[in-house]
C-alpha atoms as a PDB file:
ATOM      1  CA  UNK A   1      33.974  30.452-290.672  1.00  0.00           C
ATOM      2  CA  UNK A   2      36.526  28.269-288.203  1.00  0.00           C
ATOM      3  CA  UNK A   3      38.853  30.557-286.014  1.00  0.00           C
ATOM      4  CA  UNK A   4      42.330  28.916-285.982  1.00  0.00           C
ATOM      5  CA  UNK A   5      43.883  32.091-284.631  1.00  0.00           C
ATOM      6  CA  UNK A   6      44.639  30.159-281.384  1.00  0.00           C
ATOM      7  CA  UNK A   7      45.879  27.310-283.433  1.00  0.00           C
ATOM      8  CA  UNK A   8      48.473  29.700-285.039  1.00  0.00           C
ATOM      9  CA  UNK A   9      49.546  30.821-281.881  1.00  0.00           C
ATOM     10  CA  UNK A  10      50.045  27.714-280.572  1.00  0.00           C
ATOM     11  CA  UNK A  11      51.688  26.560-283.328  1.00  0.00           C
ATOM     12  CA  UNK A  12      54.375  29.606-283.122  1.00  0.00           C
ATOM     13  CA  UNK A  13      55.041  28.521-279.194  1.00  0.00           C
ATOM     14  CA  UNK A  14      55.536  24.635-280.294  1.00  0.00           C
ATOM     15  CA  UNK A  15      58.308  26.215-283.097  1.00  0.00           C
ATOM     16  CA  UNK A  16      60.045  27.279-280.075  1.00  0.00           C
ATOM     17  CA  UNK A  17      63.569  25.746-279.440  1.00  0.00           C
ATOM     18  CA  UNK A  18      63.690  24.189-275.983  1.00  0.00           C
ATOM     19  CA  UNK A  19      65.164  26.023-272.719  1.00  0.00           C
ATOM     20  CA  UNK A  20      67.501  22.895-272.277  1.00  0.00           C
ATOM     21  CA  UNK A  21      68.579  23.294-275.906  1.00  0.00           C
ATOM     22  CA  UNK A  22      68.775  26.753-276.234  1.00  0.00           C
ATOM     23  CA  UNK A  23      71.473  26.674-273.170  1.00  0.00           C
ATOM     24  CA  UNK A  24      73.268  24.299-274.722  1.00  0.00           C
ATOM     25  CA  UNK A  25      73.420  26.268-277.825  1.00  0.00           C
ATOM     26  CA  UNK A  26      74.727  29.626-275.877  1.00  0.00           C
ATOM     27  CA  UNK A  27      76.707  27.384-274.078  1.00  0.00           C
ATOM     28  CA  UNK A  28      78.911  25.703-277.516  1.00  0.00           C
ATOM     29  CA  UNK A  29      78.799  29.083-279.074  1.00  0.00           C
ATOM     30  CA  UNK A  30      80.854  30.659-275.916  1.00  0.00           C
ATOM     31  CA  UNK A  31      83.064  27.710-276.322  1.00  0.00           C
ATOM     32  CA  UNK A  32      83.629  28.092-279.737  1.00  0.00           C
ATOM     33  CA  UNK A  33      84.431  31.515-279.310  1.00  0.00           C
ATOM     34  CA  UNK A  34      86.860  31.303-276.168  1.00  0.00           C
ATOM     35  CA  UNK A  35      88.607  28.567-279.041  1.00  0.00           C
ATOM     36  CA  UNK A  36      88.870  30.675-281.934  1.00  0.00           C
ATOM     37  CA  UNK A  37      90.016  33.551-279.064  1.00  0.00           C
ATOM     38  CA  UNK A  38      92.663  31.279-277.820  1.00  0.00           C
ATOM     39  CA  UNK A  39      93.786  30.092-281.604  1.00  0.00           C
ATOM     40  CA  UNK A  40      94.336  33.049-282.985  1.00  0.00           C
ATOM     41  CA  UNK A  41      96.419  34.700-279.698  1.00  0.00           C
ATOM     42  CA  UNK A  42      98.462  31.557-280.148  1.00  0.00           C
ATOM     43  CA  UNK A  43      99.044  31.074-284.179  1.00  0.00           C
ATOM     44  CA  UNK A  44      98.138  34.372-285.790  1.00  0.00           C
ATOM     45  CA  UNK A  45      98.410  37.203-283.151  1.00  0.00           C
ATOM     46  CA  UNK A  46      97.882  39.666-285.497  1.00  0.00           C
ATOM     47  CA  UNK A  47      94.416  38.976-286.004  1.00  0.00           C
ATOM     48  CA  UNK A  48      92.067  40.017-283.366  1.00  0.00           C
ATOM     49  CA  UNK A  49      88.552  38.405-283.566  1.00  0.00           C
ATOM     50  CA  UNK A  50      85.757  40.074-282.593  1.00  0.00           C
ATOM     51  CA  UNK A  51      81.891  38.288-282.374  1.00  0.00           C
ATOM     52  CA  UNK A  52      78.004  39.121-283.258  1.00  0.00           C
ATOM     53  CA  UNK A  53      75.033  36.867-283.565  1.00  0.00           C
ATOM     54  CA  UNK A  54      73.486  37.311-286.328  1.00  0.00           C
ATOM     55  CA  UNK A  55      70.386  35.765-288.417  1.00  0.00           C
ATOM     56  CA  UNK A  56      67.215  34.135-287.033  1.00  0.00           C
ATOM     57  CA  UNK A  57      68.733  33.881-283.653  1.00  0.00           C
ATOM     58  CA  UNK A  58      68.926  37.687-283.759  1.00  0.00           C
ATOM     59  CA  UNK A  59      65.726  38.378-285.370  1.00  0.00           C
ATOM     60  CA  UNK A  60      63.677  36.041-282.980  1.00  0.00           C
ATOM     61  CA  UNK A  61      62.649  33.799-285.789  1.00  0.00           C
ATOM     62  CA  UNK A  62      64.290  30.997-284.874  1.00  0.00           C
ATOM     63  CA  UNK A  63      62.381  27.637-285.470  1.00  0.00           C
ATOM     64  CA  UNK A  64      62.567  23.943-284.724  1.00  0.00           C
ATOM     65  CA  UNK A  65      62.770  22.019-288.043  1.00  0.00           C
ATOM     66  CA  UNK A  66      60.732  19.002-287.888  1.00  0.00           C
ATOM     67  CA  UNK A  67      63.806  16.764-287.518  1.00  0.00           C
ATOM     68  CA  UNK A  68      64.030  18.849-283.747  1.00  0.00           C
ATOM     69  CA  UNK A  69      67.020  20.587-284.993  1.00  0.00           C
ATOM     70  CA  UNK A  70      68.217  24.663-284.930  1.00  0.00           C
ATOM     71  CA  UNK A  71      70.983  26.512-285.615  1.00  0.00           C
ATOM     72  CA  UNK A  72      72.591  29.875-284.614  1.00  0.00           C
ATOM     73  CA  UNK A  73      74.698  32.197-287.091  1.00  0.00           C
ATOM     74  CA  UNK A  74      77.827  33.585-284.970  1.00  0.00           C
ATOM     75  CA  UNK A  75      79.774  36.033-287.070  1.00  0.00           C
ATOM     76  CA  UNK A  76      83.691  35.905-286.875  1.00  0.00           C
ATOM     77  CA  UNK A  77      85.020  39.930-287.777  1.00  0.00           C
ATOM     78  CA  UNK A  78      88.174  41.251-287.913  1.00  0.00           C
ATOM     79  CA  UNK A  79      89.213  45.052-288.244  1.00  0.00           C
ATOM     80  CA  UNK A  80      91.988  43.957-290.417  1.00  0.00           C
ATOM     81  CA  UNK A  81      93.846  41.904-292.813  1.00  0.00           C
ATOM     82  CA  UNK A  82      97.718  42.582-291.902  1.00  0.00           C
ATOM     83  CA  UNK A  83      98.905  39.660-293.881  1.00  0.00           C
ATOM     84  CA  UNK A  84      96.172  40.442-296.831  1.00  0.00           C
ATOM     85  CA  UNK A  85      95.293  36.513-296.590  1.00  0.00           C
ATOM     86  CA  UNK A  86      92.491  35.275-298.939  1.00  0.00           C
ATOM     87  CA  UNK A  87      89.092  34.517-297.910  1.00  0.00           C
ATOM     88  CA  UNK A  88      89.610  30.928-298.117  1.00  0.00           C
ATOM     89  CA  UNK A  89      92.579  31.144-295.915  1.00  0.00           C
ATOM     90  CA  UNK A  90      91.130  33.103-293.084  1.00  0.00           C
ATOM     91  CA  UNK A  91      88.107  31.043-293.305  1.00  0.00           C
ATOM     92  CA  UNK A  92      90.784  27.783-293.063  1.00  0.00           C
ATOM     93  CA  UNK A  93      92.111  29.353-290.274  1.00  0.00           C
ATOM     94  CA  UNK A  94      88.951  29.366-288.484  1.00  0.00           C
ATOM     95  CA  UNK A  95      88.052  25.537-289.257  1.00  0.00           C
ATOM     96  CA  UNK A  96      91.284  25.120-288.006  1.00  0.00           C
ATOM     97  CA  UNK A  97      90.441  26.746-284.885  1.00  0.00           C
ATOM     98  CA  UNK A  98      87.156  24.375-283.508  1.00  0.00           C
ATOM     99  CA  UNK A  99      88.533  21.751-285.082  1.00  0.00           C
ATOM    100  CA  UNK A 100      88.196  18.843-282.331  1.00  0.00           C
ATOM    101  CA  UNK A 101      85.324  20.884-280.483  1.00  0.00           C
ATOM    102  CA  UNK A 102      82.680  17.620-281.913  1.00  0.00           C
ATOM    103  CA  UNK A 103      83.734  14.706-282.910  1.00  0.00           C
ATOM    104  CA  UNK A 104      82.172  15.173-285.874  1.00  0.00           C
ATOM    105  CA  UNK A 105      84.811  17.852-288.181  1.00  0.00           C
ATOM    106  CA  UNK A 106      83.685  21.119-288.953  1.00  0.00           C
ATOM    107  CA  UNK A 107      82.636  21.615-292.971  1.00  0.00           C
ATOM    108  CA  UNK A 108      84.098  24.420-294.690  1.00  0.00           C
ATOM    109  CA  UNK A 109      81.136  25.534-296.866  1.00  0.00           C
ATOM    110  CA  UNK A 110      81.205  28.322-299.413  1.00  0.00           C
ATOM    111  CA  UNK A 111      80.519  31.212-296.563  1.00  0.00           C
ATOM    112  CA  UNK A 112      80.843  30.046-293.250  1.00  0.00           C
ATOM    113  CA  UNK A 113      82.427  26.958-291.315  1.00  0.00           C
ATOM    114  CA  UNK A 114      79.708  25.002-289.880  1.00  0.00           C
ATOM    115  CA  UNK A 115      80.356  22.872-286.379  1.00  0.00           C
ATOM    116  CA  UNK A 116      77.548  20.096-286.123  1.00  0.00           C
ATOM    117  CA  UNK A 117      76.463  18.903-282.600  1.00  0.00           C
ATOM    118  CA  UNK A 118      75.130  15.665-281.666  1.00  0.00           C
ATOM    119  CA  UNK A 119      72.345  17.663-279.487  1.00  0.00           C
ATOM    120  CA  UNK A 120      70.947  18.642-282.576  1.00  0.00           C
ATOM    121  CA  UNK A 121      72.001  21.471-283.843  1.00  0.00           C
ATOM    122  CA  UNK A 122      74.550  23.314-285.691  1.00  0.00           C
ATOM    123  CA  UNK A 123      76.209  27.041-284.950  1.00  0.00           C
ATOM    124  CA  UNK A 124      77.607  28.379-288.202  1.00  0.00           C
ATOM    125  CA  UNK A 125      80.562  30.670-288.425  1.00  0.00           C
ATOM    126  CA  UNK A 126      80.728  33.466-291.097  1.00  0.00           C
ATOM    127  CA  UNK A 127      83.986  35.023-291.455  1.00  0.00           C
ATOM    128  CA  UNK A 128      83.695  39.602-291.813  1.00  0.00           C
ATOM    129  CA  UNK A 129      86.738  41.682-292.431  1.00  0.00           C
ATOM    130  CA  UNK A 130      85.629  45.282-291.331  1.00  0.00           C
ATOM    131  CA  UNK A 131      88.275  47.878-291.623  1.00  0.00           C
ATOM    132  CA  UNK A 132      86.161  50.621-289.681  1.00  0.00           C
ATOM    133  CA  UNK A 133      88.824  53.158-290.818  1.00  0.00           C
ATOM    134  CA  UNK A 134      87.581  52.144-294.794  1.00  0.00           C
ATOM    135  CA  UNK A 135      84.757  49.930-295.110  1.00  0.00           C
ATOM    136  CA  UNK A 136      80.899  51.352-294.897  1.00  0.00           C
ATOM    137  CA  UNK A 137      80.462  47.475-294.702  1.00  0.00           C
ATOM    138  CA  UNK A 138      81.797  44.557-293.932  1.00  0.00           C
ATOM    139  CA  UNK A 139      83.069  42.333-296.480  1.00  0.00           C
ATOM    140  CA  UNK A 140      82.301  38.370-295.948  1.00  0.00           C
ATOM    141  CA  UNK A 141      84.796  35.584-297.171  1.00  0.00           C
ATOM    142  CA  UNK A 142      83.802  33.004-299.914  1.00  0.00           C
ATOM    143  CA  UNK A 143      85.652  29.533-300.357  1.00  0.00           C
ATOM    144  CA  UNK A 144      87.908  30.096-303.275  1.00  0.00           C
ATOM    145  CA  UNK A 145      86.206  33.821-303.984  1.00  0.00           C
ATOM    146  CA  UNK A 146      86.601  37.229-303.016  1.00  0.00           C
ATOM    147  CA  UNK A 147      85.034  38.897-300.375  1.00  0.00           C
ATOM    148  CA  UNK A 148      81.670  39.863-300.847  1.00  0.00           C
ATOM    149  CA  UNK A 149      80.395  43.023-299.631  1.00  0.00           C
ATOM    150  CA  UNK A 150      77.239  42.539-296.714  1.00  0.00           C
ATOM    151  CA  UNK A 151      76.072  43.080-293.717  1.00  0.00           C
ATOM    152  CA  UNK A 152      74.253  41.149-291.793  1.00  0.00           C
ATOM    153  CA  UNK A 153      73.550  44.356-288.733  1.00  0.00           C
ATOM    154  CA  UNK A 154      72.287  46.350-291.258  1.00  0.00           C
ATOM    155  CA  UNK A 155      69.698  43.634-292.169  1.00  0.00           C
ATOM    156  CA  UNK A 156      68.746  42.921-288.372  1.00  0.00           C
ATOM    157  CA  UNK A 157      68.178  46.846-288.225  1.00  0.00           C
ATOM    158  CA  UNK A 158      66.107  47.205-291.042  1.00  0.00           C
ATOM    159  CA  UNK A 159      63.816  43.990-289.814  1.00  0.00           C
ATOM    160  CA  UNK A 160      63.534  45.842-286.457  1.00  0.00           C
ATOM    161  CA  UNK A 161      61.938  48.332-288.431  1.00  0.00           C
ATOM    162  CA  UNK A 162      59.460  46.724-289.819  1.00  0.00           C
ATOM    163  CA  UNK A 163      58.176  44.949-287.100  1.00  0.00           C
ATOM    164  CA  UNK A 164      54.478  45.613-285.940  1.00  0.00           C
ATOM    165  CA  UNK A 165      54.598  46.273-282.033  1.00  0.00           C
ATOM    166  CA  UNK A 166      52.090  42.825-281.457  1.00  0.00           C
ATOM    167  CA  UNK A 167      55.020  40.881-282.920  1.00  0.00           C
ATOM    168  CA  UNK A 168      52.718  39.323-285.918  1.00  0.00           C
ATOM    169  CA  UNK A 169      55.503  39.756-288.530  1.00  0.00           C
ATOM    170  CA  UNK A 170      57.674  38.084-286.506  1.00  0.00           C
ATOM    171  CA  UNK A 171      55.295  35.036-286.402  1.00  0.00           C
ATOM    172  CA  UNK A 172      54.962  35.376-289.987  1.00  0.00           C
ATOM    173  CA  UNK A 173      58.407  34.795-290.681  1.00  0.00           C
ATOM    174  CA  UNK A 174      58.658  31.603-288.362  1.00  0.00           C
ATOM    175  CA  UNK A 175      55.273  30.131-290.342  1.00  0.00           C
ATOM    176  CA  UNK A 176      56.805  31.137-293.475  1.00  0.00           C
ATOM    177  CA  UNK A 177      59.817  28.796-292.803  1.00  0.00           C
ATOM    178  CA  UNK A 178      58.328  26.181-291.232  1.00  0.00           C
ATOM    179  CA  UNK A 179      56.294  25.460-294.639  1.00  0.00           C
ATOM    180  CA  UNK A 180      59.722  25.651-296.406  1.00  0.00           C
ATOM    181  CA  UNK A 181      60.966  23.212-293.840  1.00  0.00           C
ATOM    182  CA  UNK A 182      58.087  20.701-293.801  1.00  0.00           C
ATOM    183  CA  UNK A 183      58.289  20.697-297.461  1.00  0.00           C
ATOM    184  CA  UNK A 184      62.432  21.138-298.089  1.00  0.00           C
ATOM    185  CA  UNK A 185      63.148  20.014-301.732  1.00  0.00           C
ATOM    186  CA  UNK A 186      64.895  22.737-302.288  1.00  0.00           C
ATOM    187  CA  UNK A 187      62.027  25.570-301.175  1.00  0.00           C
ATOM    188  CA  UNK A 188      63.030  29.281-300.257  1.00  0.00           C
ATOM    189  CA  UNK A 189      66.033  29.765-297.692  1.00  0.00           C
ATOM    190  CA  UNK A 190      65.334  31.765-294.345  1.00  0.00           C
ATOM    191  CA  UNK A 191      66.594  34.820-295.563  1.00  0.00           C
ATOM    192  CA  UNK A 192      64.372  34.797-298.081  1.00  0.00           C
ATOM    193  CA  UNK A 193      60.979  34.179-296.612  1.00  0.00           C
ATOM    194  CA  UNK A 194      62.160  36.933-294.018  1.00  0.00           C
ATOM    195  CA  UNK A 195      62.765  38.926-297.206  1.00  0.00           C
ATOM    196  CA  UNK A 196      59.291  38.213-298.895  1.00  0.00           C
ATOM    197  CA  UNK A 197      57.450  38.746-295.576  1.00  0.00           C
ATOM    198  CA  UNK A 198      58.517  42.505-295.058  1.00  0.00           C
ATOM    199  CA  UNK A 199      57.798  43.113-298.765  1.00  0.00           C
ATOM    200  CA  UNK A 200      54.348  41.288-298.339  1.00  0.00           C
ATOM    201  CA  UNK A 201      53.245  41.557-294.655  1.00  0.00           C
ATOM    202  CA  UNK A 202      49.285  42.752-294.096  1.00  0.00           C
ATOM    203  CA  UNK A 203      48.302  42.751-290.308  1.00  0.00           C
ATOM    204  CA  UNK A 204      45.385  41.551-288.596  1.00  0.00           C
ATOM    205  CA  UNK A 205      43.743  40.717-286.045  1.00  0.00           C
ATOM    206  CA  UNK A 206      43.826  37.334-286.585  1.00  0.00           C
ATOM    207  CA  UNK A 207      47.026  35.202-287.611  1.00  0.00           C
ATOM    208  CA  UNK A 208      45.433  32.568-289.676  1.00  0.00           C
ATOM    209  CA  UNK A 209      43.959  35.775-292.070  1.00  0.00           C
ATOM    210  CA  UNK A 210      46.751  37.515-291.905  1.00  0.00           C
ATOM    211  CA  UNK A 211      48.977  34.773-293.293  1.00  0.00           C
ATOM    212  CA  UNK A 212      46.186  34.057-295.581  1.00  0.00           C
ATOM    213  CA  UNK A 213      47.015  37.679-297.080  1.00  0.00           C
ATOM    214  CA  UNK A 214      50.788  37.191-296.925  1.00  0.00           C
ATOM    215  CA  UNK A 215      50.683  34.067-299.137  1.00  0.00           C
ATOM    216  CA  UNK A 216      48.126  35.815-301.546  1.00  0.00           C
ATOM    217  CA  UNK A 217      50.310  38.990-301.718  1.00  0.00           C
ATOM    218  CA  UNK A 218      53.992  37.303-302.222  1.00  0.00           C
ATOM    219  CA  UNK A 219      52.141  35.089-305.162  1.00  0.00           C
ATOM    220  CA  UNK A 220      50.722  38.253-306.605  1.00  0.00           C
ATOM    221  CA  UNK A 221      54.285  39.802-306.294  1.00  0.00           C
ATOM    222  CA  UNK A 222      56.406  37.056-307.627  1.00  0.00           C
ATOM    223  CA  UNK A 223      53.863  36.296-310.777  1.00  0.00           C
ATOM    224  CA  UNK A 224      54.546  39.994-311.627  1.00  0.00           C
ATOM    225  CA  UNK A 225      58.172  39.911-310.847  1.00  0.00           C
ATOM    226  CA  UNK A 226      60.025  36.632-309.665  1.00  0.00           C
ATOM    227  CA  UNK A 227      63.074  38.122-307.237  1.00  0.00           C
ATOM    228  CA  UNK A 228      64.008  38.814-303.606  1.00  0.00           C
ATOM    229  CA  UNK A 229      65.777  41.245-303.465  1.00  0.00           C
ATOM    230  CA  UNK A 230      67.601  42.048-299.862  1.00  0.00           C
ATOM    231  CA  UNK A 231      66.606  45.441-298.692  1.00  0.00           C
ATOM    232  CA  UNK A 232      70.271  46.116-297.561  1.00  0.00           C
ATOM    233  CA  UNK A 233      73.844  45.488-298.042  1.00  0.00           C
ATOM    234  CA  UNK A 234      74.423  43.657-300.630  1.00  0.00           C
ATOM    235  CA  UNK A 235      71.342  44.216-301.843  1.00  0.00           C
ATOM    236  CA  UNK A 236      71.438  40.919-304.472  1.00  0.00           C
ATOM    237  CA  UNK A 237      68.348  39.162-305.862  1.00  0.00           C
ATOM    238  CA  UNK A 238      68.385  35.666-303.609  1.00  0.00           C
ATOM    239  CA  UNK A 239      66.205  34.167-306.669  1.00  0.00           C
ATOM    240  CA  UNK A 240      68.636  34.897-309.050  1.00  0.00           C
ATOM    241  CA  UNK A 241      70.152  31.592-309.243  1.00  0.00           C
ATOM    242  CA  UNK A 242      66.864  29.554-309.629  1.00  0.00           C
ATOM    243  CA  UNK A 243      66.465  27.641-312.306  1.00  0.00           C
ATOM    244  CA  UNK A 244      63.049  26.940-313.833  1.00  0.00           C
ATOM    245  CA  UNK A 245      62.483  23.576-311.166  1.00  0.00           C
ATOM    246  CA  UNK A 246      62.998  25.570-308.349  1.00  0.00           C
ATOM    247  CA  UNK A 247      60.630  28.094-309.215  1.00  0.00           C
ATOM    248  CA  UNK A 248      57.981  26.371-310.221  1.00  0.00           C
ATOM    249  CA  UNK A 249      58.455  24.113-307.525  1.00  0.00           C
ATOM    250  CA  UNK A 250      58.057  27.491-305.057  1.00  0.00           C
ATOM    251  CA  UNK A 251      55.176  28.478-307.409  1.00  0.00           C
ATOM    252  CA  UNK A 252      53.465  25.370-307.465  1.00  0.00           C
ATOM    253  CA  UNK A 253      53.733  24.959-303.557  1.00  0.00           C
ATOM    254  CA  UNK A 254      52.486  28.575-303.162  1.00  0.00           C
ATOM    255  CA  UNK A 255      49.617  28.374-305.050  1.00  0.00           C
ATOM    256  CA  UNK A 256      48.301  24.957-303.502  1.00  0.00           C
ATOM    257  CA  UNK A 257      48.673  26.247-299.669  1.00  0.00           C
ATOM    258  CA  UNK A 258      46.435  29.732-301.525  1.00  0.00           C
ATOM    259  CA  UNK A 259      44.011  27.108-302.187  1.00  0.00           C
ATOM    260  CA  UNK A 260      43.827  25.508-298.957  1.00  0.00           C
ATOM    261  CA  UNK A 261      44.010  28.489-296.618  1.00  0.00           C
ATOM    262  CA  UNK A 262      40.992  30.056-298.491  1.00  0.00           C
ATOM    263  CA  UNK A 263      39.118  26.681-297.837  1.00  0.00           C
ATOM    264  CA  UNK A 264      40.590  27.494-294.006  1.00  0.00           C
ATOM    265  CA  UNK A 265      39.934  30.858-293.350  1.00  0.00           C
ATOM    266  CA  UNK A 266      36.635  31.743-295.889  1.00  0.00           C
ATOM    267  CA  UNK A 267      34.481  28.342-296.255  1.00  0.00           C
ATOM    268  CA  UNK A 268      35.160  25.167-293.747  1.00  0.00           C
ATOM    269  CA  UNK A 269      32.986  25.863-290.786  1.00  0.00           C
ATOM    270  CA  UNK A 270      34.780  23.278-288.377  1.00  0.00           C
ATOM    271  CA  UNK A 271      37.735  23.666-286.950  1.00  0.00           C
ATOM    272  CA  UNK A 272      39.385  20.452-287.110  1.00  0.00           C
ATOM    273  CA  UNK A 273      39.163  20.185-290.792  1.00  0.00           C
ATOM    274  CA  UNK A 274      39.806  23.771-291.047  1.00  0.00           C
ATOM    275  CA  UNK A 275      43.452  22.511-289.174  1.00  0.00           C
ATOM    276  CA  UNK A 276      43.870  19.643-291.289  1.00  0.00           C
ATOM    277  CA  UNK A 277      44.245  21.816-294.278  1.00  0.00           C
ATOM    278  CA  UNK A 278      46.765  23.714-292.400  1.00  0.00           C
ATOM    279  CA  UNK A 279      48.664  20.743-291.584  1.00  0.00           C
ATOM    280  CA  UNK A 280      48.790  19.473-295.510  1.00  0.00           C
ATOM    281  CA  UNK A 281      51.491  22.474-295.617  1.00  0.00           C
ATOM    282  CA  UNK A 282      52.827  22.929-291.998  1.00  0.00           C
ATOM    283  CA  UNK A 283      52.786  18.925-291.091  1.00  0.00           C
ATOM    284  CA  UNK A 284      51.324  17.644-287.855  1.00  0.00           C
ATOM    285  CA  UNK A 285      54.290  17.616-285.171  1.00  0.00           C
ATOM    286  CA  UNK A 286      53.966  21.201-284.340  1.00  0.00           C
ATOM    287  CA  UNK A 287      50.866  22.725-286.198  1.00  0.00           C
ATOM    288  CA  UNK A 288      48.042  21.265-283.582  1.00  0.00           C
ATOM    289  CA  UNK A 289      44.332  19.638-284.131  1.00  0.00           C
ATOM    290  CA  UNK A 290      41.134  22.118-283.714  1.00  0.00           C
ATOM    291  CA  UNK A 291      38.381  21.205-281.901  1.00  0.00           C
ATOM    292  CA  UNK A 292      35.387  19.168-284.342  1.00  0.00           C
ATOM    293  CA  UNK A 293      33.130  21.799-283.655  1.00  0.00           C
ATOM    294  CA  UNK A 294      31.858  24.243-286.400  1.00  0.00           C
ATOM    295  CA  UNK A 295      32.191  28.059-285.494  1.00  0.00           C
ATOM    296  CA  UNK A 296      30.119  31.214-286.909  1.00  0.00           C
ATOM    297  CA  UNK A 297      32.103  33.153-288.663  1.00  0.00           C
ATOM    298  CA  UNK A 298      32.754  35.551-291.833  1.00  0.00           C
ATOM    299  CA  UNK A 299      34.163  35.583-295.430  1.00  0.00           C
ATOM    300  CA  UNK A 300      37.304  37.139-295.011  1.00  0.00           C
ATOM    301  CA  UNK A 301      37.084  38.105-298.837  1.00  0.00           C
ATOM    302  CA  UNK A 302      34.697  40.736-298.018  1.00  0.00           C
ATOM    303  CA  UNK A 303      37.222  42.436-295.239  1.00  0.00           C
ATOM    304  CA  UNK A 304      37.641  45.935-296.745  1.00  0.00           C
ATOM    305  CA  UNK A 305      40.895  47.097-297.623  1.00  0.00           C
ATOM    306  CA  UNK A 306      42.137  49.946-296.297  1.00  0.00           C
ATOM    307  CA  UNK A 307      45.363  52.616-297.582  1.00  0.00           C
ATOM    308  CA  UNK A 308      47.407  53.825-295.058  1.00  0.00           C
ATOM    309  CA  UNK A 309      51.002  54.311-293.565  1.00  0.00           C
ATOM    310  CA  UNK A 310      53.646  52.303-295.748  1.00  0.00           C
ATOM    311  CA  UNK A 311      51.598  49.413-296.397  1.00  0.00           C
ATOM    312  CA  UNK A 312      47.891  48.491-296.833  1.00  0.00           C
ATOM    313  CA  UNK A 313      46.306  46.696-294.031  1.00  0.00           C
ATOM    314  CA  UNK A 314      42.779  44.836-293.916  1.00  0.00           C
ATOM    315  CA  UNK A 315      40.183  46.416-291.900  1.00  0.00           C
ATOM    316  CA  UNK A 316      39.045  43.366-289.036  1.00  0.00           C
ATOM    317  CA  UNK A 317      37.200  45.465-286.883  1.00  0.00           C
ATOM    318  CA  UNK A 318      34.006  43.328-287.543  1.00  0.00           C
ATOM    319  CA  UNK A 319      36.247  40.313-286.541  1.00  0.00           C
END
């Protein structure tokens, strides 16, 4: 059956962020830093700010959204709280900080302060409080909440893990949320497909059957149990809030890309239309055309499975 394996890969190198834009993106996030530095010296001396990267930026599963836009998570810590200020406050303090960096003002949203650029993209700035002396983990600040127990290095660890040595998860991931992006309405957040990926994640030698698999398993999973649960710190169920809508929206999506990529992978012969059923779920601006040509090939449902290590993996050595 059609081979899109080189599709796939070329797919992953078009979800690439550009070199021009991924300077740029280094170059605000120094800024903002030097800014929020230079703030609290000047306003709140007490209060020594310290920096990580953190999220897809991190993990290498960064992805263009289809509007050509990125963003990069840049957590804010301090060791301590002299004043014992609430989250809100600190987080105020912050805004208050890059305020005037755009012209465009900085949102305070529920657990970060976001700064927009007109180069499209955004850096978002999670405030930690980390009193090594006390805290096993950081605690991050929520708008008019408490803090909230996480840990964002703990996650990045734990997806380092995981990942196979060819880099295939990693791909996974970034096809993963580039369906929830060409689709939006409310689909699955980052963290979350990363999430359902390392719970679900079957390699092969090919990337079109091994995401195949991946959609095929997380169904299987969720039908039997619908969470997502984070592996570390805090450890909360990101479904939890879903509402009936939302998950059958995920549900519904799910299943109709199963469909497709078994038409894909295990009966359409040509490649083209084989990549035209990929692209009713991935969209055409980065997801490219295969080549009308029909390719010998064979049913991928017949791939034995084989038990081993932490996770099974399909046999493709007749691939």
């Amino acid at each position: 059956m059609a081979n899109c394996d080189n599709l796939f890969r070329d797919f992953n190198g078009n979800l690439v962020i550009t070199k021009t834009k991924k300077d740029s993106l280094i170059i605000s996030k120094d800024n903002l830093r030097t800014k929020i530095k230079k703030y609290f010296d000047e306003k709140h001396p007490k209060y020594k700010p310290t920096f990580y990267i953190q999220g897809s930026y991190k993990m290498n599963t960064q992805i263009r959204t289809k509007d050509d836009t990125c963003d990069l998570d840049d957590g804010v810590y301090f060791k301590e709280n002299p004043d014992n200020v609430t989250c809100t406050t600190l987080q105020r303090w912050v805004k208050e900080a890059v305020d005037g960096v755009t012209d465009t003002t900085p949102s305070h949203r529920m657990k970060c302060v976001t700064v927009d650029y007109k180069a499209g993209y955004n850096i978002d700035l999670p405030v930690l409080l980390f009193d090594k002396e006390t805290d096993t983990h950081p605690k991050l600040a929520v708008k008019d909440g408490d803090w909230q127990e996480d840990d964002p290095k703990e996650f990045y660890n734990h997806f380092n893990e995981q990942k196979d040595s060819n880099g295939q998860l990693v791909r996974m991931v970034k096809y993963l949320k580039s369906w929830c992006d060409y689709k939006r309405h409310k689909m699955p957040s980052g963290l979350a497909m990363s999430v359902l990926a390392m719970n679900s994640f079957q390699s092969n030698s090919r990337d079109d059957v091994a995401f195949k698999f991946l959609l095929i398993e997380i169904e299987k999973k969720l039908k039997a149990n619908f969470e997502c649960k984070i592996p570390t710190t805090p450890k909360d169920d990101l479904f939890a809030d879903y509402d009936q809508t939302r998950k059958d929206n995920f549900m519904n999506n799910i299943a109709a890309f199963i469909t497709d990529a078994r038409k894909a992978v295990d009966e359409e012969k040509n490649q083209f239309k084989a990549s035209k059923l990929w692209q009713k779920h991935f969209g055409d601006t980065y997801f490219p055309d295969g080549k009308d040509e029909d390719e010998k090939g064979i049913n991928t449902n017949s791939l034995s499975v084989v038990i081993g290590g932490a996770r099974p993996y399909y046999d493709n050595a007749k691939l």
